[in-house]
Protein backbone atom coordinates (compact mmCIF):
# COMPACT_ATOMS: atom_id res chain seq x y z
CA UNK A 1 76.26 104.82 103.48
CA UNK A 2 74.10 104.55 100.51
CA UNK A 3 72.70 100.91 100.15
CA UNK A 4 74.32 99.93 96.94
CA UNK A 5 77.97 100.86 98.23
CA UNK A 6 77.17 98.75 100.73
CA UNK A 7 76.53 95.76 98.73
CA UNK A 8 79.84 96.55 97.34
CA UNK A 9 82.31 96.76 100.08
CA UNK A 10 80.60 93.45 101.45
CA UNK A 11 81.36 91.57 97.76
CA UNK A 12 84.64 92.88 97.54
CA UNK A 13 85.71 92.34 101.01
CA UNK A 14 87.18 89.06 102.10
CA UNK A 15 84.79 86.70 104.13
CA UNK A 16 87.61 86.16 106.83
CA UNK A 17 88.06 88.96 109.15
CA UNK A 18 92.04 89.91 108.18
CA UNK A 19 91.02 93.17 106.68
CA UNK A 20 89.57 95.95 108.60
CA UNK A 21 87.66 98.77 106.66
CA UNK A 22 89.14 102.12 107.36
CA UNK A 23 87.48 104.42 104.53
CA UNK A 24 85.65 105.47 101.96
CA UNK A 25 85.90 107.71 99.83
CA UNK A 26 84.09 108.46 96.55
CA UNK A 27 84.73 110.71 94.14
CA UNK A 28 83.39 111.24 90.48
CA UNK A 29 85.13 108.62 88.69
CA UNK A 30 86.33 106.52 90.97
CA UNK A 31 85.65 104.46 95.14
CA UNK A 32 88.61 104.23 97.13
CA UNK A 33 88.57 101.97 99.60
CA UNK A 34 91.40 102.32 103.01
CA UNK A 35 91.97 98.91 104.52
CA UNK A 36 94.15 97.49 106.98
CA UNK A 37 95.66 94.00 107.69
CA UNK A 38 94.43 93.17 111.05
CA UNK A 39 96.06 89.55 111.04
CA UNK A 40 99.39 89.35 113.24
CA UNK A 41 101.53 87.35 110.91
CA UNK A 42 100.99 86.62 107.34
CA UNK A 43 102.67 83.85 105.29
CA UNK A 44 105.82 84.57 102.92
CA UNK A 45 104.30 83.56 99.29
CA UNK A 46 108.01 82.40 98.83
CA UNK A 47 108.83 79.85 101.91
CA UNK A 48 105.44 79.39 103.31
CA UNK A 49 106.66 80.66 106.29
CA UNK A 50 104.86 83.10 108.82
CA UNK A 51 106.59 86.39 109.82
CA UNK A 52 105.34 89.82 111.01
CA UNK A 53 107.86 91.83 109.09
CA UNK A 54 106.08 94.96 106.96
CA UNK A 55 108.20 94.45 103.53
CA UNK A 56 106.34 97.26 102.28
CA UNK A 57 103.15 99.69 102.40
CA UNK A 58 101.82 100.54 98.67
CA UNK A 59 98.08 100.97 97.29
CA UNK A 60 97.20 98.01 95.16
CA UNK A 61 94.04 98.41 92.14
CA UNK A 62 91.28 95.64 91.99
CA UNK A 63 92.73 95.67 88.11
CA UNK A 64 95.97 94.52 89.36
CA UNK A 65 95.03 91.57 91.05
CA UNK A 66 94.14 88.51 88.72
């Protein structure tokens, strides 16, 4: 991987190690990255409270988070 991409998955990964890099693929407009949740349980943003339920599977943008 080219040494600039690099630099780039490592700034917009998370320090903590909950997310696993699966892929990457780049095309002419645009850098997918695949990840997956590695963490057992995550907290419901509702209750607080941990589960390990999938509630659903869906790609999320960088432009959709604030």
């Amino acid at each position: 991987m080219a040494q600039p991409l690099d630099t780039l998955i490592t700034a917009l990964l998370p320090p903590t190690r909950t997310v696993r890099f699966a892929q990457l693929t780049v095309e002419q407009d645009t850098i997918q990255l695949q990840l997956t949740v590695t963490a057992p349980t995550a907290s419901c943003p509702r209750c607080m409270l941990p589960s390990s339920a999938v509630q659903s599977r869906y790609q999320r943008h960088v432009t959709d988070l604030p």
